[in-house]
Protein backbone atom coordinates (compact mmCIF):
# COMPACT_ATOMS: atom_id res chain seq x y z
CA UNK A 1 104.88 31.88 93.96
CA UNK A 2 108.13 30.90 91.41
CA UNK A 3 111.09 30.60 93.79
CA UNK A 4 114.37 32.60 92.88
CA UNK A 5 116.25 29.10 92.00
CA UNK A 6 112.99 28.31 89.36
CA UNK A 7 112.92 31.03 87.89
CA UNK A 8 116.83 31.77 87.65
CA UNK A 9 116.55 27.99 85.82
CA UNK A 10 113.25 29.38 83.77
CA UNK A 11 115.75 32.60 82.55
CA UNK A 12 118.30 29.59 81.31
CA UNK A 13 116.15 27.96 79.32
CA UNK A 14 114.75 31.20 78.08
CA UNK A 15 118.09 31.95 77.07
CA UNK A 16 119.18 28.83 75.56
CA UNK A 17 116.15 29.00 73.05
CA UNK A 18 117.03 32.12 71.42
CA UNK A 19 119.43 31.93 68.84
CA UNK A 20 120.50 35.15 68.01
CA UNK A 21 120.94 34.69 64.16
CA UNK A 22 122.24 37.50 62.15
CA UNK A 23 119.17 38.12 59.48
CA UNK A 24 119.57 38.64 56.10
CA UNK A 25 117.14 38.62 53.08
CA UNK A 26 115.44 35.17 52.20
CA UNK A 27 113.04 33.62 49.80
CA UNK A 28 110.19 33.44 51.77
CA UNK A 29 108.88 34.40 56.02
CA UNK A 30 107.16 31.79 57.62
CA UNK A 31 104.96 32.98 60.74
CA UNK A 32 104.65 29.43 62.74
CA UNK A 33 100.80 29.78 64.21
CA UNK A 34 100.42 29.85 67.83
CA UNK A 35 98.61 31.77 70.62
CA UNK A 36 101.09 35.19 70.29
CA UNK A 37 100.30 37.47 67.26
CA UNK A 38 103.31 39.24 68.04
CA UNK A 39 104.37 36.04 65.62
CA UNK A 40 102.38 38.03 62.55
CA UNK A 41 103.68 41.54 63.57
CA UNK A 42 107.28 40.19 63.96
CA UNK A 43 106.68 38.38 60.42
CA UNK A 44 105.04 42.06 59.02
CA UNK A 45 108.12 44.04 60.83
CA UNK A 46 110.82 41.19 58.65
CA UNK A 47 108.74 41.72 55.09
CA UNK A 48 109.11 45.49 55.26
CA UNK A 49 112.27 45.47 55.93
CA UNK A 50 112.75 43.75 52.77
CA UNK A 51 113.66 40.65 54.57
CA UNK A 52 111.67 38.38 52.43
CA UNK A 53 109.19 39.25 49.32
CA UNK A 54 106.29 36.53 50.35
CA UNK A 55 104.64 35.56 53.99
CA UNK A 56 103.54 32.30 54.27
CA UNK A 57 101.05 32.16 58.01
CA UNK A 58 100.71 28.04 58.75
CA UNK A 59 98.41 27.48 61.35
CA UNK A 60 94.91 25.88 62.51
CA UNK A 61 93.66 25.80 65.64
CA UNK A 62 94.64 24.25 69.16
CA UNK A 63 92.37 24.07 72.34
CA UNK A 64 94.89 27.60 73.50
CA UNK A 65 93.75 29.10 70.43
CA UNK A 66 90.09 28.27 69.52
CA UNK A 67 88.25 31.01 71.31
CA UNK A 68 91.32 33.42 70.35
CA UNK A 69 91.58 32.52 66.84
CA UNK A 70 88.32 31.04 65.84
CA UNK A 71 88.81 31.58 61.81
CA UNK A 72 92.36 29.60 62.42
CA UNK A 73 95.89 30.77 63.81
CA UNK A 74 96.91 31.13 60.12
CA UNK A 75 93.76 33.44 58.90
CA UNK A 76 94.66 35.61 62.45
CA UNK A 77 97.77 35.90 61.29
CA UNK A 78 97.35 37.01 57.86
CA UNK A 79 93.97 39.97 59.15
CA UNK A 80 96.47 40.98 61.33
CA UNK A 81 99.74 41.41 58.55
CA UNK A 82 97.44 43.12 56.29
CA UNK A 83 96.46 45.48 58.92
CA UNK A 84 99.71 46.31 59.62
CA UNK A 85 100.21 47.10 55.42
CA UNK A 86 101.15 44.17 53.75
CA UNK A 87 99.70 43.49 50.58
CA UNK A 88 97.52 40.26 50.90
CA UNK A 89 98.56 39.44 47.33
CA UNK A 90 101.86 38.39 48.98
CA UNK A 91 100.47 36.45 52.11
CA UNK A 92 99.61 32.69 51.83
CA UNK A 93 98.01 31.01 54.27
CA UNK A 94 98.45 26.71 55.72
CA UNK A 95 95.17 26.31 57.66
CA UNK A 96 95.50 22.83 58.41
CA UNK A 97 99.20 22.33 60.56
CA UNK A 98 98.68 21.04 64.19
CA UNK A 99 102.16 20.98 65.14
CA UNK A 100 105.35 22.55 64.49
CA UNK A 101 106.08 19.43 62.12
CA UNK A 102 102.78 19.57 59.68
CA UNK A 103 103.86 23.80 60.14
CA UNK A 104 106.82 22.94 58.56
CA UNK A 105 105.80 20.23 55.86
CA UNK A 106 102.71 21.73 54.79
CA UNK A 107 104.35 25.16 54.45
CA UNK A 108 106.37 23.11 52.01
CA UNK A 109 103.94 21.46 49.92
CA UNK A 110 102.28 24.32 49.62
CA UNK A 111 104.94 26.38 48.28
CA UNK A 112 105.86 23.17 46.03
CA UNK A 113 102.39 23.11 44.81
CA UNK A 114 102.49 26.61 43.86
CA UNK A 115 105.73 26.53 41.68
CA UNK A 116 107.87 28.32 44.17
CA UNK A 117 111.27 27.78 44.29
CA UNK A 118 112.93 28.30 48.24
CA UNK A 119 116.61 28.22 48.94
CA UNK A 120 116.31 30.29 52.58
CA UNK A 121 113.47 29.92 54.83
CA UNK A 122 113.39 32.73 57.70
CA UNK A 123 111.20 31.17 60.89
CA UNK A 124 109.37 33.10 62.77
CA UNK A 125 108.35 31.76 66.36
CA UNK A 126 107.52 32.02 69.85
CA UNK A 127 110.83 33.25 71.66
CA UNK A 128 110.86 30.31 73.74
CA UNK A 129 110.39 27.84 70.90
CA UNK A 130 113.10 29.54 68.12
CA UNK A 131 115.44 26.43 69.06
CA UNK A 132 112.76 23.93 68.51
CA UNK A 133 111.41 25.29 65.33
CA UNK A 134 115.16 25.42 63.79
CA UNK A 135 115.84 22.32 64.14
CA UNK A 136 112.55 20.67 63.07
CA UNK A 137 112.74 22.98 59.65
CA UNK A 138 116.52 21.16 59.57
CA UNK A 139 114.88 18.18 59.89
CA UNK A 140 112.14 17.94 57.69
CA UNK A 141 113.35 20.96 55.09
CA UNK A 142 117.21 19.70 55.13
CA UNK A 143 117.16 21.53 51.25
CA UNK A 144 116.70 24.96 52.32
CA UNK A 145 118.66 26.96 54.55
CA UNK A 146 117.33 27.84 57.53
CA UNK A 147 116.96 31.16 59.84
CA UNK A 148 115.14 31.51 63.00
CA UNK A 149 113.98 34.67 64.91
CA UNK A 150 111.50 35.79 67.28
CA UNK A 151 110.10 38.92 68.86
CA UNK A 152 112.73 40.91 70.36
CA UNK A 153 112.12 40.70 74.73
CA UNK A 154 113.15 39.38 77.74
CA UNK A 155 111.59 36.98 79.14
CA UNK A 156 110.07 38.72 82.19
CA UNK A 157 108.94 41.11 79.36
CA UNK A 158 107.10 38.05 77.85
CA UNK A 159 105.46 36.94 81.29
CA UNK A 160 104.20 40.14 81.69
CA UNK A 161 102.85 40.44 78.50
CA UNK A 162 101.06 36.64 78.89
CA UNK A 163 100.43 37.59 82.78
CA UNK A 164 100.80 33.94 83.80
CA UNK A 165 104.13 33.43 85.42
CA UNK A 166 103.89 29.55 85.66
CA UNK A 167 102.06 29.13 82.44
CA UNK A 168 104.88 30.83 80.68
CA UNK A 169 107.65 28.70 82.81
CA UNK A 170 105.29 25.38 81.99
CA UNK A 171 105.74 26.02 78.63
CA UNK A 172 109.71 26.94 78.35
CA UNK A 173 109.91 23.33 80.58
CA UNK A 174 107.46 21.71 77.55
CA UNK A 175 109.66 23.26 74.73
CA UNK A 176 112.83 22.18 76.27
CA UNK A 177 111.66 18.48 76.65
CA UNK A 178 111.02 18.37 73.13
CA UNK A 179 114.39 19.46 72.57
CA UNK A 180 115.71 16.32 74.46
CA UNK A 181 113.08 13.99 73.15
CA UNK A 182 111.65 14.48 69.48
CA UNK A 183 115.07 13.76 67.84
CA UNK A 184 115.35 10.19 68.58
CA UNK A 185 111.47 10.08 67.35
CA UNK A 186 112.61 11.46 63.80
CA UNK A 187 110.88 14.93 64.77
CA UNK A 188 113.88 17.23 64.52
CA UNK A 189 118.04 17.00 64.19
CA UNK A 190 119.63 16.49 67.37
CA UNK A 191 120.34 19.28 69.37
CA UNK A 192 122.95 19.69 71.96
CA UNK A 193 122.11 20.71 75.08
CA UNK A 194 124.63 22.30 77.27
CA UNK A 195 124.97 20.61 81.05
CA UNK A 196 123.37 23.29 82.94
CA UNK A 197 120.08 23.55 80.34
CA UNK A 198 119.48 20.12 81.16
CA UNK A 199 119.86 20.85 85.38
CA UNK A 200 117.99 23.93 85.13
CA UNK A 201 115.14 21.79 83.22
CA UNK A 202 115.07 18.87 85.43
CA UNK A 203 115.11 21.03 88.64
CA UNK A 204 111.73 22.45 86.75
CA UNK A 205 110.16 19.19 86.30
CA UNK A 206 110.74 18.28 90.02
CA UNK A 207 109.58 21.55 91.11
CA UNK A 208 106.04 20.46 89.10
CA UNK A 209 106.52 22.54 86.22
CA UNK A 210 104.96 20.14 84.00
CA UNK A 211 101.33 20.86 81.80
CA UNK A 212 103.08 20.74 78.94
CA UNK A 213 104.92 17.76 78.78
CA UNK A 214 104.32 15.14 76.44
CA UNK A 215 104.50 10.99 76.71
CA UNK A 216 107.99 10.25 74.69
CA UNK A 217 107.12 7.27 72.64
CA UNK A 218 108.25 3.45 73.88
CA UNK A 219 111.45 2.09 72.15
């Protein structure tokens, strides 16, 4: 059971993440791999809208993802655009990125390596991690502008849809702690996090929300 107080703090951080950007066209879509392939048919949804003329899926695998997604989040990603009508002719694919970091560096070299120039990125995420991915693209791509989007739903919309209530609050708590943490390690810019994110995510630690937290470095 997820008291009313935990998940009342779960809704804030949900809320905090998104970031509600107003979308217009840019040079390229950028599906970040994960678990969700609501990421690919929220990238497929942006293309044919004319939102951006190439997809680029980064992605490998993860120990959430490897009986999912054994050919790699990325390939997933792309089956799964081309099913939906995009022309694979404008889909690349990053196999190797572990992280949101290598996501965003390795989507870069690639596109480097191919000769393609990118003034405006548009990011597409995990609802609860459109915050994070923003400002690790700001970070590590500080050339390009930068837009970040998600599917469209609440958040008890996305626990439903994942059917894990305390899975889905672990990982807002896990996002959120990266938010507070990876800047001073050089991850992402700094972020600022409003008073009552910061209660509503400590009140979620003590409450044991917690298997996705990871050891900040020492220093």
């Amino acid at each position: 059971m997820i008291s009313t107080q935990a998940w009342a703090d779960a809704q804030r951080l949900w809320d905090f993440q998104l970031m509600h950007h107003e979308l217009h066209p840019c040079d390229v879509v950028v599906g970040l791999g994960s678990h969700d392939l609501g990421v690919a048919d929220r990238t497929a949804t942006l293309f044919h809208g004319g939102l951006a003329p190439l997809i680029v899926f980064t992605g490998a695998t993860s120990p959430t993802t490897r009986g999912k997604m054994p050919r790699g989040e990325a390939v997933h990603y792309r089956e799964r655009a081309i099913e939906l009508g995009v022309p694979a002719s404008l889909i690349l694919v990053e196999p190797h990125a572990r992280n949101t970091g290598q996501n965003i560096t390795f989507t870069r070299d690639l596109l480097r390596a191919r000769g393609i120039e990118v003034a405006s990125v548009l990011l597409v995420s995990k609802p609860y991690e459109e915050r994070r991915a923003n400002a690790t693209a700001r970070k590590l791509w500080p050339e390009v502008d930068v837009l970040s989007t998600s599917t469209p739903m609440s958040f008890t919309g996305y626990v439903n849809a994942i059917g894990d209530a305390r899975l889905v609050v672990d990982m807002l708590v896990g996002a959120q702690q990266r938010l507070l943490i990876y800047p001073r390690e050089g991850f992402m810019v700094e972020v600022d996090v409003p008073t009552d994110v910061r209660v509503a995510y400590e009140r979620l630690c003590a409450e044991g929300f917690t298997s996705r937290l990871v050891r900040a470095s020492a220093g």
